[in-house]
C-alpha atoms as a PDB file:
ATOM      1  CA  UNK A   1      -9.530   3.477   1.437  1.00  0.00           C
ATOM      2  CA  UNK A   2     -10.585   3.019  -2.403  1.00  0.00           C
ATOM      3  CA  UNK A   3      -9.115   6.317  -3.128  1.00  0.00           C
ATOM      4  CA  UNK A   4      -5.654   5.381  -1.921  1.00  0.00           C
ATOM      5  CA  UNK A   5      -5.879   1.647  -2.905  1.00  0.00           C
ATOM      6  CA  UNK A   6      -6.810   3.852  -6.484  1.00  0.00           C
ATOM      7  CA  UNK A   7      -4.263   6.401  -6.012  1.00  0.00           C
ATOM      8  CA  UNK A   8      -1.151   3.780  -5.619  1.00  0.00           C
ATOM      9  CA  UNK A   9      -1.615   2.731 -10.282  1.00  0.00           C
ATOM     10  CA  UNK A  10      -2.586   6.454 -10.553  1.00  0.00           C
ATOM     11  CA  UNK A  11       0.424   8.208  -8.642  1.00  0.00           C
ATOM     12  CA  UNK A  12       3.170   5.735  -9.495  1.00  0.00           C
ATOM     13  CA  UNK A  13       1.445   5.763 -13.528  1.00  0.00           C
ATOM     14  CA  UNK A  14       1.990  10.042 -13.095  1.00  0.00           C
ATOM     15  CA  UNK A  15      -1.937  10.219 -13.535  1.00  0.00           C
ATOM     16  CA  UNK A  16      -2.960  11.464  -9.998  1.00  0.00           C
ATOM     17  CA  UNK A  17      -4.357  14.808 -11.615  1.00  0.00           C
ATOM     18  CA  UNK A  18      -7.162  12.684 -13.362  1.00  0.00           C
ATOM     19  CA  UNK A  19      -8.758  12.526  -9.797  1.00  0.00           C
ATOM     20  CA  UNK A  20      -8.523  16.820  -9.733  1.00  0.00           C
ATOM     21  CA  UNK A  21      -9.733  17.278 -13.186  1.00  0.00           C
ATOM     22  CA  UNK A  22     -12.798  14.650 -12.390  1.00  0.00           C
ATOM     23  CA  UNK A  23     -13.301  16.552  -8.828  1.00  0.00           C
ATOM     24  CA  UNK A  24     -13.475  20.023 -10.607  1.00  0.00           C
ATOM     25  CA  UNK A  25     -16.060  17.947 -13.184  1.00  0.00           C
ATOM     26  CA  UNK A  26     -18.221  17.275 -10.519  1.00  0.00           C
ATOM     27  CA  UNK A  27     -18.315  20.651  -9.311  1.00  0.00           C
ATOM     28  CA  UNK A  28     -19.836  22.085 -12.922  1.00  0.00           C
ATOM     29  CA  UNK A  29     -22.190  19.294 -12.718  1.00  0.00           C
ATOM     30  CA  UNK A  30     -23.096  19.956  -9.216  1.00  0.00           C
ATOM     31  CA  UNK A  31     -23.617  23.506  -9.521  1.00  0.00           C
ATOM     32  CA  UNK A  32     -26.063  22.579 -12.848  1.00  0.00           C
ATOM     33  CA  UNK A  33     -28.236  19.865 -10.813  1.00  0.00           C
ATOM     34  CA  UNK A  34     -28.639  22.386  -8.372  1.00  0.00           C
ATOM     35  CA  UNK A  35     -29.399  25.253 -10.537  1.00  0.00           C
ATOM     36  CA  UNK A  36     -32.408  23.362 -11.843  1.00  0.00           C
ATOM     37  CA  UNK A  37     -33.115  21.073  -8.892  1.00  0.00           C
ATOM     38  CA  UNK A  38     -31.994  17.578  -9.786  1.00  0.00           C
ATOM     39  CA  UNK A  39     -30.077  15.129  -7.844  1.00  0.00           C
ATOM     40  CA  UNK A  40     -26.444  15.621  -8.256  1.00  0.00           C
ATOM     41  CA  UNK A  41     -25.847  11.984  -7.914  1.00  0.00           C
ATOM     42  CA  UNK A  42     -27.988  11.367 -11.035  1.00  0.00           C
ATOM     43  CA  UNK A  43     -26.145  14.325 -13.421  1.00  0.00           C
ATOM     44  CA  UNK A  44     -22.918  14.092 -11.890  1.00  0.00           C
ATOM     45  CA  UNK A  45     -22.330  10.156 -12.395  1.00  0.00           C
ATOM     46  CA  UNK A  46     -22.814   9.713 -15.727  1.00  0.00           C
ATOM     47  CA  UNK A  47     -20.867  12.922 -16.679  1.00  0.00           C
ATOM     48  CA  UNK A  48     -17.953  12.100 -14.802  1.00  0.00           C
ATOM     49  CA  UNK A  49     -17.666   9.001 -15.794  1.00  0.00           C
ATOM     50  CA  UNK A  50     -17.521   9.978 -19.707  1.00  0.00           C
ATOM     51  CA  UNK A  51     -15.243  12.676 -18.513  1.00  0.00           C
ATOM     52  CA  UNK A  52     -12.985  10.396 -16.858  1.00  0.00           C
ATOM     53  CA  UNK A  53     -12.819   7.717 -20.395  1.00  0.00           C
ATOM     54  CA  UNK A  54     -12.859  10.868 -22.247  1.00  0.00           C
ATOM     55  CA  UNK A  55      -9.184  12.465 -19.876  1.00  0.00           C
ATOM     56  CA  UNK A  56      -7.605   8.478 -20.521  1.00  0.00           C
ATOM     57  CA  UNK A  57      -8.327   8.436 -24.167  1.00  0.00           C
ATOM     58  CA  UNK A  58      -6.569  12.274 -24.523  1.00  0.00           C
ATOM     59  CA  UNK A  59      -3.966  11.190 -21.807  1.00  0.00           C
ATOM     60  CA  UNK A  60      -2.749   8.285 -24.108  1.00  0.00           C
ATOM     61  CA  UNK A  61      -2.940  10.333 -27.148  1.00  0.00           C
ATOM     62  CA  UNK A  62       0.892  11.137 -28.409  1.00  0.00           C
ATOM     63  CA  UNK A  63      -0.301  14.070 -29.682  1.00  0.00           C
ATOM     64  CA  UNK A  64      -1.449  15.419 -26.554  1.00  0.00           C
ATOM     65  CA  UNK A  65       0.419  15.524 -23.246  1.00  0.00           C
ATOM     66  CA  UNK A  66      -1.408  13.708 -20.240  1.00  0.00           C
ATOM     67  CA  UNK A  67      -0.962  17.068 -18.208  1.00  0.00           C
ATOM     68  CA  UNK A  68      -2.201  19.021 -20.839  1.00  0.00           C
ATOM     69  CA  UNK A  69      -5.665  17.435 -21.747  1.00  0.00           C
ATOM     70  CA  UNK A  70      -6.236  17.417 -17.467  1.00  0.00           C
ATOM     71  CA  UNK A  71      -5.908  21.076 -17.297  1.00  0.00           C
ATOM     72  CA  UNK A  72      -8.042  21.995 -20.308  1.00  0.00           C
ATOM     73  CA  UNK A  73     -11.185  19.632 -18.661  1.00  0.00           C
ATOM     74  CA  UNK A  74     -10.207  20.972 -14.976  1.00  0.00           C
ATOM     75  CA  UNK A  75     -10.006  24.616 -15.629  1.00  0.00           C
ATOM     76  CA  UNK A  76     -12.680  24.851 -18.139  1.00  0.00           C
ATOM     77  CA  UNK A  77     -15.004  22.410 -15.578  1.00  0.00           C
ATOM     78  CA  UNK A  78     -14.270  24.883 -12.912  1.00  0.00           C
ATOM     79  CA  UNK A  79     -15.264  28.017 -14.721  1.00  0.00           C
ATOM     80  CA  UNK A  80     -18.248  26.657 -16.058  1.00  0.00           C
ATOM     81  CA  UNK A  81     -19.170  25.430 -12.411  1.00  0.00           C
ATOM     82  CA  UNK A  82     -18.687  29.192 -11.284  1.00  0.00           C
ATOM     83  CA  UNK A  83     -20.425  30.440 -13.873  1.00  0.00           C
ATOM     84  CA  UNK A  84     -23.924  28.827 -13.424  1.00  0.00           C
ATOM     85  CA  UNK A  85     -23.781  29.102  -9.771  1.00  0.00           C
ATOM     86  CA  UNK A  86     -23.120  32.929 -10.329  1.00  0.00           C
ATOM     87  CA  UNK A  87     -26.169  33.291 -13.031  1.00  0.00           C
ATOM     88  CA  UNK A  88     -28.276  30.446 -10.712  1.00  0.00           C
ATOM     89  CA  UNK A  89     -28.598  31.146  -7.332  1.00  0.00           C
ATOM     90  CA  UNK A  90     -24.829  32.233  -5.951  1.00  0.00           C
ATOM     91  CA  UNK A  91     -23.198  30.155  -3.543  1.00  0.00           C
ATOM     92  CA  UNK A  92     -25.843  29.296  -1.402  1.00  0.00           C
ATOM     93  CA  UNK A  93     -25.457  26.274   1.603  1.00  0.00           C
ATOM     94  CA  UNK A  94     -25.641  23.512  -1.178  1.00  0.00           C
ATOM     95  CA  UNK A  95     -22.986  24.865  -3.321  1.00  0.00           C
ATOM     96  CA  UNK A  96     -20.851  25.341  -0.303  1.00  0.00           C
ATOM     97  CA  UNK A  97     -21.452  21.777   1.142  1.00  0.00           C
ATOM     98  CA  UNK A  98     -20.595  20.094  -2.299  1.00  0.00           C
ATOM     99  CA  UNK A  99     -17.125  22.496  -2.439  1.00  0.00           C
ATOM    100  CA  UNK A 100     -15.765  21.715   0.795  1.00  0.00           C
ATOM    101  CA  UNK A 101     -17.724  18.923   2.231  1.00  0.00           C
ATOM    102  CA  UNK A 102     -20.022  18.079   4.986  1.00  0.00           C
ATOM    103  CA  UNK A 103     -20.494  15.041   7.096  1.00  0.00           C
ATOM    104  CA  UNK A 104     -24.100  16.317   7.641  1.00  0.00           C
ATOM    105  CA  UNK A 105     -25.039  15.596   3.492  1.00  0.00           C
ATOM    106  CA  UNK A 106     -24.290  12.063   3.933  1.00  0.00           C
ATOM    107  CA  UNK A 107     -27.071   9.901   4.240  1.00  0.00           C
ATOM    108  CA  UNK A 108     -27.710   6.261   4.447  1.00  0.00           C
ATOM    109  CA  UNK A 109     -27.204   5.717   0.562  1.00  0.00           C
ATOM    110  CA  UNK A 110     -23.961   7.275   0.639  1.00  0.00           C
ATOM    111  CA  UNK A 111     -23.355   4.463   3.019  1.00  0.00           C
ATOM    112  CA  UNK A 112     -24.225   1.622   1.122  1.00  0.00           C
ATOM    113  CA  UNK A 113     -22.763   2.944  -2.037  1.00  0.00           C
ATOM    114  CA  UNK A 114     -19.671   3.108  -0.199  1.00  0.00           C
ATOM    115  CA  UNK A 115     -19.558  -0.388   1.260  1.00  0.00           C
ATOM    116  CA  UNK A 116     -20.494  -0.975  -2.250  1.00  0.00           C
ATOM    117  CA  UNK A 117     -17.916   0.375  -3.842  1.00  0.00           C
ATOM    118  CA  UNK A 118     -15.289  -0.570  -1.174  1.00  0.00           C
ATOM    119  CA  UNK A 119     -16.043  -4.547  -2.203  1.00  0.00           C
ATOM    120  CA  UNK A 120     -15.805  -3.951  -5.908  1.00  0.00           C
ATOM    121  CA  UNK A 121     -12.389  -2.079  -5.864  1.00  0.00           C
ATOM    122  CA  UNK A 122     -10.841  -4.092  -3.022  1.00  0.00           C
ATOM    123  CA  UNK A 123     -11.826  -7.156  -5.173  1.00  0.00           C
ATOM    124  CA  UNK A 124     -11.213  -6.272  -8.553  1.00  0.00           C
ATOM    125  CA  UNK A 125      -7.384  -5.051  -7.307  1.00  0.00           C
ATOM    126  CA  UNK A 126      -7.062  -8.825  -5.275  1.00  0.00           C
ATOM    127  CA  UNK A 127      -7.935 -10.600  -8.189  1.00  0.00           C
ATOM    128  CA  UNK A 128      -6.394  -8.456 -10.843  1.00  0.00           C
ATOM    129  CA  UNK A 129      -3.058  -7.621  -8.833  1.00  0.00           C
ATOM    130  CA  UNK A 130      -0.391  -8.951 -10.817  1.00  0.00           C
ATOM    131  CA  UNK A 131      -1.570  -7.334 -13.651  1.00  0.00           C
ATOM    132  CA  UNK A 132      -1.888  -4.273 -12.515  1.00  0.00           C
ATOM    133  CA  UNK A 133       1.806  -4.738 -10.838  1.00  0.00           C
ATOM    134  CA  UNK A 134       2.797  -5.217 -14.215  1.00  0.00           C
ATOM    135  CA  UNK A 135       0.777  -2.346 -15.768  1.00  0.00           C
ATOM    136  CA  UNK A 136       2.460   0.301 -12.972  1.00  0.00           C
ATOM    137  CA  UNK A 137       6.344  -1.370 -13.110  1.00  0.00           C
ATOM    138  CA  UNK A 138       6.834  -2.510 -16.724  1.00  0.00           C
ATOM    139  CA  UNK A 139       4.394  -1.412 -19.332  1.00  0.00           C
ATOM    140  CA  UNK A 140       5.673  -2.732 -22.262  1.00  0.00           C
ATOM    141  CA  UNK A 141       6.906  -6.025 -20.624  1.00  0.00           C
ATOM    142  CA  UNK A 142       2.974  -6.102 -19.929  1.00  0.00           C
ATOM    143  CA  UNK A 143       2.314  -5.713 -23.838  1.00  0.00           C
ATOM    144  CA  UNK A 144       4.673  -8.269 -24.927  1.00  0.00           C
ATOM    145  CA  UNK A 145       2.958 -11.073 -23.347  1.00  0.00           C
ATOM    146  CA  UNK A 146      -0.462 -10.027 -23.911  1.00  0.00           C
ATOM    147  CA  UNK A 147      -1.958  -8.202 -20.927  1.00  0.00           C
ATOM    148  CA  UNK A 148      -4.544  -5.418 -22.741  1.00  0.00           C
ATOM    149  CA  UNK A 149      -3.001  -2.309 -21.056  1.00  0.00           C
ATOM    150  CA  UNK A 150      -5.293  -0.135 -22.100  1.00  0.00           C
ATOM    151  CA  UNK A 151      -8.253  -1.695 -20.528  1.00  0.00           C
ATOM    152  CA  UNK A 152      -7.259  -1.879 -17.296  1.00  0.00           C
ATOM    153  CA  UNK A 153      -6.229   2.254 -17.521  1.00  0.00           C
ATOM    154  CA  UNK A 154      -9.662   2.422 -18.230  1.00  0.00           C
ATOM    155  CA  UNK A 155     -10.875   0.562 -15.530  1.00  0.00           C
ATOM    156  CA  UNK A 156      -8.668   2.508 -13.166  1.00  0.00           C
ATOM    157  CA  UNK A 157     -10.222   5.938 -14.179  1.00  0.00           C
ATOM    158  CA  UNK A 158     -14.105   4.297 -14.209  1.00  0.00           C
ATOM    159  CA  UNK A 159     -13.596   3.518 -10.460  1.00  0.00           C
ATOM    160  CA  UNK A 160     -11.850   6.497  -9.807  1.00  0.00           C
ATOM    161  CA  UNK A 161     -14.462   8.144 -11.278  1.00  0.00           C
ATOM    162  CA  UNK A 162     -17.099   6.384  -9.003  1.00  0.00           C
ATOM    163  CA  UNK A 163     -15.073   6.935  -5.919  1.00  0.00           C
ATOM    164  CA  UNK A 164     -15.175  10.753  -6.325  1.00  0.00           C
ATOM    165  CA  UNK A 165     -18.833  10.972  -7.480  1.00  0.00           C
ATOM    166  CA  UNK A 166     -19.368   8.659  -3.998  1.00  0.00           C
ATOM    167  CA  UNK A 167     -17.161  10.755  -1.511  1.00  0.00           C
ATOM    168  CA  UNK A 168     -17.821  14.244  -3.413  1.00  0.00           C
ATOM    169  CA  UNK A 169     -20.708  15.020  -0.818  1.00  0.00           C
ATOM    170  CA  UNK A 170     -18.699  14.431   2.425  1.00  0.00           C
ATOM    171  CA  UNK A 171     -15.111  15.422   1.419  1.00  0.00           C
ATOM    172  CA  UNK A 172     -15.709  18.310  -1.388  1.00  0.00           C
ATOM    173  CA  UNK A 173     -15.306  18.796  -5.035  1.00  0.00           C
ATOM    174  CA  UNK A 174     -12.276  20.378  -4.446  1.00  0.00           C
ATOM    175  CA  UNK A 175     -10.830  18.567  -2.252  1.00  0.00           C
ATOM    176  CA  UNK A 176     -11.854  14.888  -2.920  1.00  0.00           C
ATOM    177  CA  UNK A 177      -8.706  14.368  -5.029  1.00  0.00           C
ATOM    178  CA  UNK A 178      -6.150  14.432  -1.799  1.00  0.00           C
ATOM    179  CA  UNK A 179      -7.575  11.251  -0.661  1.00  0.00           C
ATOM    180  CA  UNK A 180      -6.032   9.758  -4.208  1.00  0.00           C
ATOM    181  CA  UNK A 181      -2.555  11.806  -3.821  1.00  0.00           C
ATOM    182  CA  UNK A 182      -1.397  12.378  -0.487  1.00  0.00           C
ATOM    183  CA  UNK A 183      -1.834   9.045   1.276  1.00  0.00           C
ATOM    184  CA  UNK A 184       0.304   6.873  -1.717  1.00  0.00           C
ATOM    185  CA  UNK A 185       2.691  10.223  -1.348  1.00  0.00           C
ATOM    186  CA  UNK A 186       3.092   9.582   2.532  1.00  0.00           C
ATOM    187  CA  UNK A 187       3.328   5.499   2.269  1.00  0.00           C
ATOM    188  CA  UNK A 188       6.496   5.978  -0.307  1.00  0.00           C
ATOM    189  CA  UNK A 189       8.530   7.575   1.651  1.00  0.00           C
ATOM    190  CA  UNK A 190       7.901   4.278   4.135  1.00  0.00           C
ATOM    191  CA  UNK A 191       7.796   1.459   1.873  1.00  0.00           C
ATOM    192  CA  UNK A 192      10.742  -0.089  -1.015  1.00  0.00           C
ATOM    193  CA  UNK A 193       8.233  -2.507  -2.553  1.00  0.00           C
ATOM    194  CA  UNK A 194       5.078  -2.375  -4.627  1.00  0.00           C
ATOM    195  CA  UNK A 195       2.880  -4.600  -1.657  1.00  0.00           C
ATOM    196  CA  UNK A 196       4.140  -2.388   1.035  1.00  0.00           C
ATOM    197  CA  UNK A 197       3.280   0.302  -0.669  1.00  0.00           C
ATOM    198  CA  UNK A 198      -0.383  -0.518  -1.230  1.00  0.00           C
ATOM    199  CA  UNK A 199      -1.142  -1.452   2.312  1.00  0.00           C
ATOM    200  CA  UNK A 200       0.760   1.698   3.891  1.00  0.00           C
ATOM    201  CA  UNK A 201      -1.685   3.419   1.726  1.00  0.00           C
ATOM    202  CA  UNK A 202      -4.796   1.878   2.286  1.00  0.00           C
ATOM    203  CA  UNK A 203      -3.785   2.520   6.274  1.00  0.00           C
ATOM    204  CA  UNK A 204      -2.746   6.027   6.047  1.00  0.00           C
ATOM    205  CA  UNK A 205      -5.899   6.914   4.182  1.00  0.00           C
ATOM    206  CA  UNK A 206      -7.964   5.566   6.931  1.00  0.00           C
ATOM    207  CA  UNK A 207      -5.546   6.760   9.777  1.00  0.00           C
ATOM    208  CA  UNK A 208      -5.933   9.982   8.504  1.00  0.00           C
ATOM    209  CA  UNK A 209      -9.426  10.491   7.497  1.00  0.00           C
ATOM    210  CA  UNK A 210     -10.491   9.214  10.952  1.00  0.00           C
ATOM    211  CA  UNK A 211      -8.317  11.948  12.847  1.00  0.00           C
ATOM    212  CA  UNK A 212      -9.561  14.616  10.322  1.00  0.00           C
ATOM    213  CA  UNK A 213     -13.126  13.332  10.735  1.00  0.00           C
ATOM    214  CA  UNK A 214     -12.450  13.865  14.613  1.00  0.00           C
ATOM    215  CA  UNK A 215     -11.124  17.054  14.041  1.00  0.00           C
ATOM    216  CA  UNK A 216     -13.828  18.184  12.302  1.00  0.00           C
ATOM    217  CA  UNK A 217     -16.628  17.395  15.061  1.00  0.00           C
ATOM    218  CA  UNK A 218     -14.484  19.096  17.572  1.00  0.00           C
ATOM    219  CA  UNK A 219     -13.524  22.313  15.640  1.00  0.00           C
ATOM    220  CA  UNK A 220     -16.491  22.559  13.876  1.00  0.00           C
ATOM    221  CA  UNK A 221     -14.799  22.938  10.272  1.00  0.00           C
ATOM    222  CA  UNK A 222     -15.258  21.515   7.229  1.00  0.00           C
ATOM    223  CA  UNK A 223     -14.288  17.515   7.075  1.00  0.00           C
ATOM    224  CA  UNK A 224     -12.409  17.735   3.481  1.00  0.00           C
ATOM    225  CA  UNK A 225     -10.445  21.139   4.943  1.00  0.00           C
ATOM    226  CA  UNK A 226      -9.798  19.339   8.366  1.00  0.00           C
ATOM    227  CA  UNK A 227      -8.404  15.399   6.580  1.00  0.00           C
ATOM    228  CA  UNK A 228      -6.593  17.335   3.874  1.00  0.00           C
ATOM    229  CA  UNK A 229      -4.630  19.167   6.911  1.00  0.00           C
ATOM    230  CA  UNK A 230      -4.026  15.739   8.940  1.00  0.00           C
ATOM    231  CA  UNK A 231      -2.372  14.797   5.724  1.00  0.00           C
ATOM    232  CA  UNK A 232      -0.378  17.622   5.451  1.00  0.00           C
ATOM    233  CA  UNK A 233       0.953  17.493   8.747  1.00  0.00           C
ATOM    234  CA  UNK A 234       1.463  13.076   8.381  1.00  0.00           C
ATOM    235  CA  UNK A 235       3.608  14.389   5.143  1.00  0.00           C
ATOM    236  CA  UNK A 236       5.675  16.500   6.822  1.00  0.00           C
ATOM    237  CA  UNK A 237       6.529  14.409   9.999  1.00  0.00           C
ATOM    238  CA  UNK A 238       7.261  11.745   8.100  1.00  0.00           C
ATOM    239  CA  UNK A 239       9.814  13.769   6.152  1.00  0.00           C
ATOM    240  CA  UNK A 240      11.394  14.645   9.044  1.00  0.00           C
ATOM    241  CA  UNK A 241      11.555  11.435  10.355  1.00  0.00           C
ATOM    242  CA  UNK A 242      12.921   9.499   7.407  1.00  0.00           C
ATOM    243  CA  UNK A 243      15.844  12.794   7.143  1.00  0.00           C
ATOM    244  CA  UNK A 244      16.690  12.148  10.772  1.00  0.00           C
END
């Protein structure tokens, strides 16, 4: 529900890639907690978080395209991630679990860190709504009469950034970022106004993550695999419906 509540300022702002580049992040600094047995959750946090200033800061550059500055930090994240696994240990269990996901690595922290993180980004976006309404429809309208922009792009990509260090374990380093693009993706083609958009959303996330969790138990498959699917398949019905 974060990542889609997330997703709605970083799809309609054309920054939903930040969420892959940070997701492919986490994976290098997965695979180098593992390699010399530290917690990911203590490497990876701090590292995507810098990361994630560090993609905003490039993204507003004008001499940089957004698109451009994602795919050096996402490719280059992803090949260093494959290389120490290679040189460490392979892709053992671990490795696996963090790349695809597993319901089985969450544990009670995970929880709480979640509830956590649910009241701090459903909170922040209640209170600072407007503004960020503002920030998405009319960015320069936003300037003019003094709302600081830039602060609340960076404020977007530090919670983004927690939400995928948070749901990395469960739904996969490379897969995480779907919960940020497909659910706002689904909810447009349903909604004509900014509010309807954000709850569709927030639903459809949690529609779909609960059928894909249930999915998962009964075909034993991975849970990031088996929600990305569900997603797919919402997408496409929904396309067929709104054509018809």
């Amino acid at each position: 529900m974060c990542a889609a509540l997330l997703g709605v300022v970083l799809v309609l702002k054309k920054y939903s890639l930040i969420g892959h580049s940070l997701a492919d992040i986490g994976f290098a600094s997965t695979s180098f907690a593992l390699a010399f047995g530290i917690s990911p959750l203590i490497i990876s946090t701090p590292i995507i978080i810098l990361c994630s200033f560090l993609i905003m800061y490039l993204s507003q550059n004008k001499k940089i395209q957004g698109d451009v500055a994602i795919g050096i930090f996402s490719t280059g994240s992803l090949a260093i991630g494959v290389l120490i696994s290679s040189l460490s240990f392979g892709f053992n269990v671990d490795v696996y679990n963090y790349m695809f996901g597993s319901v089985l690595a969450v544990d009670y922290s995970d929880l709480v860190m979640s509830i956590f993180l649910f009241i701090i980004v459903f909170s922040l976006f209640f209170i600072f709504y407007n503004r960020l309404f503002l920030v998405v429809s009319d960015e320069d309208f936003a300037k003019s009469i003094g709302i600081n922009v830039v602060f609340y792009h960076f404020l977007i990509s530090f919670l983004a950034a927690l939400t995928i260090v948070i749901g990395m374990r469960m739904m996969g380093t490379l897969l995480i970022s779907s919960l940020i693009i497909f659910p706002v993706v689904i909810a447009r083609k349903c909604s004509n106004s900014f509010k309807t958009l954000t709850i569709l959303s927030v639903i459809v996330s949690f529609v779909c993550f609960l059928l894909g969790m249930i999915a998962s138990f009964l075909l034993n498959i991975p849970i990031g695999a088996s929600v990305v699917i569900i997603n797919i398949l919402t997408l496409l019905l929904v396309s067929i419906f709104k054509n018809i």
